[in-house]
Protein backbone atom coordinates (compact mmCIF):
# COMPACT_ATOMS: atom_id res chain seq x y z
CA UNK A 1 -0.62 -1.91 11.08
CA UNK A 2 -2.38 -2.87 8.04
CA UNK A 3 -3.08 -6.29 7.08
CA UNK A 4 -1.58 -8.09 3.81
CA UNK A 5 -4.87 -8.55 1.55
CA UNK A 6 -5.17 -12.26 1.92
CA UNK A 7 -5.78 -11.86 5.11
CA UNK A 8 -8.00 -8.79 5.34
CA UNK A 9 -10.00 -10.59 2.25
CA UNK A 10 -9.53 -14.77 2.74
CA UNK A 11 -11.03 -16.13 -0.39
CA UNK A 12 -12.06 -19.38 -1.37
CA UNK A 13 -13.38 -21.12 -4.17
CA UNK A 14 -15.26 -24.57 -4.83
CA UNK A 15 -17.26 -25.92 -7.54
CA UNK A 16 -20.89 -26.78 -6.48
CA UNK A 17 -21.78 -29.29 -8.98
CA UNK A 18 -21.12 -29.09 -12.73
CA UNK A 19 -22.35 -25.96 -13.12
CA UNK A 20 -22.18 -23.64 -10.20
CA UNK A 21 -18.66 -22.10 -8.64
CA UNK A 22 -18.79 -20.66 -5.68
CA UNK A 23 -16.58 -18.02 -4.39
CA UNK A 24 -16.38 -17.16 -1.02
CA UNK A 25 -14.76 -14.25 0.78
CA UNK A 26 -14.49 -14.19 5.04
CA UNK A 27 -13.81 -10.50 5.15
CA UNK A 28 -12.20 -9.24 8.58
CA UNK A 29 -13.91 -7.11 10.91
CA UNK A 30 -13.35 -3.08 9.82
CA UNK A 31 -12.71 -4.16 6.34
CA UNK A 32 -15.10 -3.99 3.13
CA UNK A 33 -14.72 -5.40 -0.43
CA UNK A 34 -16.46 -2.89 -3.31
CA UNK A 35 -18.89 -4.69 -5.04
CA UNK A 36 -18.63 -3.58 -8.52
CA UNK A 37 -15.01 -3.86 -8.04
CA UNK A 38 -15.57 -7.93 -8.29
CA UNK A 39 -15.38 -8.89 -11.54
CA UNK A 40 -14.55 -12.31 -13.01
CA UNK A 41 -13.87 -14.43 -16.20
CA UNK A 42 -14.21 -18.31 -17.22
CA UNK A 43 -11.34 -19.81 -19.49
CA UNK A 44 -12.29 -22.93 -20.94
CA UNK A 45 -15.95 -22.01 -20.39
CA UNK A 46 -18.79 -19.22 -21.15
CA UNK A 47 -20.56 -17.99 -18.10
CA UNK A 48 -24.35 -17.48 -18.33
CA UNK A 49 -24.81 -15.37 -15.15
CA UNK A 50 -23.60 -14.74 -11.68
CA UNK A 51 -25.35 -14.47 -8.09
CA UNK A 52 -24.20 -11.65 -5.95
CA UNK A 53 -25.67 -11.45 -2.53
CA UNK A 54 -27.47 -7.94 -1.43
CA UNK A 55 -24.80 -5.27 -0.39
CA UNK A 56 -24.72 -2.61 1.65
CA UNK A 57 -24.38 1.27 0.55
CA UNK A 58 -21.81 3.41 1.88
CA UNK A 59 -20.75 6.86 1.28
CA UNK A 60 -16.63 6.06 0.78
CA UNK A 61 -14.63 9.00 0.83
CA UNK A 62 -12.32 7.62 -2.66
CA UNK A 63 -15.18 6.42 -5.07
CA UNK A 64 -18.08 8.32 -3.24
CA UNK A 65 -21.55 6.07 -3.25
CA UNK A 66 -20.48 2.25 -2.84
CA UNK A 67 -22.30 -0.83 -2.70
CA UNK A 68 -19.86 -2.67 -0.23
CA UNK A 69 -19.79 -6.15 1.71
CA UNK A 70 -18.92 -6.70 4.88
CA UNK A 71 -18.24 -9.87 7.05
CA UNK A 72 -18.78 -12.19 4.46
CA UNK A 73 -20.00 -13.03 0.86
CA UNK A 74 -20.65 -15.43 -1.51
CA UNK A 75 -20.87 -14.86 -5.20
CA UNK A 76 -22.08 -18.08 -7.70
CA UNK A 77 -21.29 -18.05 -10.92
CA UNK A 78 -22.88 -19.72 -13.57
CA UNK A 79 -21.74 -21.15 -17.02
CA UNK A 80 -23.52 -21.65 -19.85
CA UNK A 81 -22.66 -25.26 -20.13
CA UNK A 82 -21.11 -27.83 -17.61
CA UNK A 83 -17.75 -26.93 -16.76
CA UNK A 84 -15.30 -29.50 -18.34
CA UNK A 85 -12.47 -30.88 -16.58
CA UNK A 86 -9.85 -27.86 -17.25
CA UNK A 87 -10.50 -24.61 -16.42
CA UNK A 88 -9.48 -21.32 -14.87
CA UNK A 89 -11.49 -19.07 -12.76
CA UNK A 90 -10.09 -15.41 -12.98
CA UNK A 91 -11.11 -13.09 -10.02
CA UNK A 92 -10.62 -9.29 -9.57
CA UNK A 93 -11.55 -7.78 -6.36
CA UNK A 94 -10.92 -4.68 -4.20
CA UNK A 95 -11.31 -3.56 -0.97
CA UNK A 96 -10.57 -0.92 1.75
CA UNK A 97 -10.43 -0.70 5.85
CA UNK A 98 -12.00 1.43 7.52
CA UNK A 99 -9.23 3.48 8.94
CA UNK A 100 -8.73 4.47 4.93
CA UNK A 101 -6.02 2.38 3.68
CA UNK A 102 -7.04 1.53 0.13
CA UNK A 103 -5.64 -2.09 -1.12
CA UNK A 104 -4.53 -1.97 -5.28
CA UNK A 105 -6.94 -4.64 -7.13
CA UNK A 106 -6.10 -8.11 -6.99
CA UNK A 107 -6.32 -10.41 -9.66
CA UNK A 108 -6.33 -14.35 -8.95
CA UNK A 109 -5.94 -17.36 -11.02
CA UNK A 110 -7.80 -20.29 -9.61
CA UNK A 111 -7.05 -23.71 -11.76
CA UNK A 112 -10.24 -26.20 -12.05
CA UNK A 113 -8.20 -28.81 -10.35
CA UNK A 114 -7.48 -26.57 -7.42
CA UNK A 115 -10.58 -25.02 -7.28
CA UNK A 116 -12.34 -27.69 -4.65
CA UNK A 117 -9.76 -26.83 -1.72
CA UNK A 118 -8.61 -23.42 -2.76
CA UNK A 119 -7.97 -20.86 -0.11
CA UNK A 120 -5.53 -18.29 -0.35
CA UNK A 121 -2.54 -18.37 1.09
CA UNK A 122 -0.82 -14.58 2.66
CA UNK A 123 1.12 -13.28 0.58
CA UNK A 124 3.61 -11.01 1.73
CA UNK A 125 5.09 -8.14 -0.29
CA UNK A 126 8.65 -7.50 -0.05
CA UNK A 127 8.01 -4.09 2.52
CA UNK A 128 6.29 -6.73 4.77
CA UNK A 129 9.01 -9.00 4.72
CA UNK A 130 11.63 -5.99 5.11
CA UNK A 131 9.85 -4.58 8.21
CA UNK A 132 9.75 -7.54 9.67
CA UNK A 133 13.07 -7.79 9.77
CA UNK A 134 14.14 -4.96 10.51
CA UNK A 135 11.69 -4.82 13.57
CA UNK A 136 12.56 -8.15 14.54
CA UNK A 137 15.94 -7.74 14.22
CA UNK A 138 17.80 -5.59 17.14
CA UNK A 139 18.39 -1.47 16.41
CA UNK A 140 21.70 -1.65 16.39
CA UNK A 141 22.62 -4.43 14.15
CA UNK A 142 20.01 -2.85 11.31
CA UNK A 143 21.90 0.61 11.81
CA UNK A 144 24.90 -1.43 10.96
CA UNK A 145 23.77 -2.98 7.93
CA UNK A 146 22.41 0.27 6.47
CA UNK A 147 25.48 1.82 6.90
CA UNK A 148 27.87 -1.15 5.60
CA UNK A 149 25.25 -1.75 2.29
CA UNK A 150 25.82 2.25 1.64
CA UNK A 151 29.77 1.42 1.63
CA UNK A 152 29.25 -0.78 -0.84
CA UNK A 153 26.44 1.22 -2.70
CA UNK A 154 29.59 4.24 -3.39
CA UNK A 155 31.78 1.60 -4.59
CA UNK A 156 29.72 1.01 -7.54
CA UNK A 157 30.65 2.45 -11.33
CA UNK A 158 27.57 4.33 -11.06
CA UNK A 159 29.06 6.66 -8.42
CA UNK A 160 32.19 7.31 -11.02
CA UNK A 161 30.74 10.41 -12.59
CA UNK A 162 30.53 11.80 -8.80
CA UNK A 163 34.57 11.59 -8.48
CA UNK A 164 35.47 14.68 -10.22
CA UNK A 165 32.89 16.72 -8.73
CA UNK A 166 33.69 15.50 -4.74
CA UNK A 167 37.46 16.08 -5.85
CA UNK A 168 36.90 19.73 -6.92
């Protein structure tokens, strides 16, 4: 099953000296990040260019020819002037597996003062947390549940307009 995007795409950022941030992503094996997909903005500070590392072309079968990464890559950007203490670095990225699962963009705020040790943490969507409950969870007692939360569900008002037409 699929991994949450954190995982599949572990980023991290640190500031180089006073005007170089690097971001880093560790990209699992059978996964790949689009590079013009990675795009980025400065608040408290103008950026004068950005370093991307050479990437690789594939043929994808959603957006067609793709400069991808694999593995790992690095990307340095570069403001104008040095960075002053308070910041925020403001990354959009996406990615893909191989097996063609397709991740939504991600977009992640990185504070200057958190920037030096920032890796990101999993983050689970609610479905993730769900299945793992209910897979953790024996078969019978998540039968049970469904069918006790659907009791309640038809004891709601918004099941009143069905009462006439169930009666008839």
């Amino acid at each position: 099953h699929p991994l949450p995007v954190s995982q599949a795409f572990n980023l991290q950022a640190r500031q180089l000296d006073n005007k170089t941030i690097s971001v880093s992503w560790a990209i699992t094996p059978n996964y790949y990040l689009y590079r013009d997909k990675i795009s980025f903005t400065l608040e408290g500070a103008s950026i004068e260019s950005s370093v991307f590392p050479k990437a690789k072309l594939k043929e994808d079968e959603f957006f067609g020819k793709q400069e991808v990464f694999y593995g790992a890559t690095t990307l340095k950007i570069i403001p104008k002037v040095a960075l002053s203490k308070n910041y925020k670095v403001i990354l959009k990225y996406q990615g893909c597996s191989e097996k063609g699962l397709c991740y939504p963009p991600v977009s992640k705020t990185i504070n200057s003062n958190k920037i030096n040790n920032y890796s990101s943490e999993p983050l689970y969507s609610e479905t993730d947390i769900l299945i793992s409950k209910i897979s953790n969870e024996g078969f019978i007692l998540t039968l049970l549940g469904f069918f006790i939360s659907g009791l309640l569900l038809s004891l709601t008002p918004c099941v009143l307009p069905m009462v006439p037409i169930l009666s008839g």
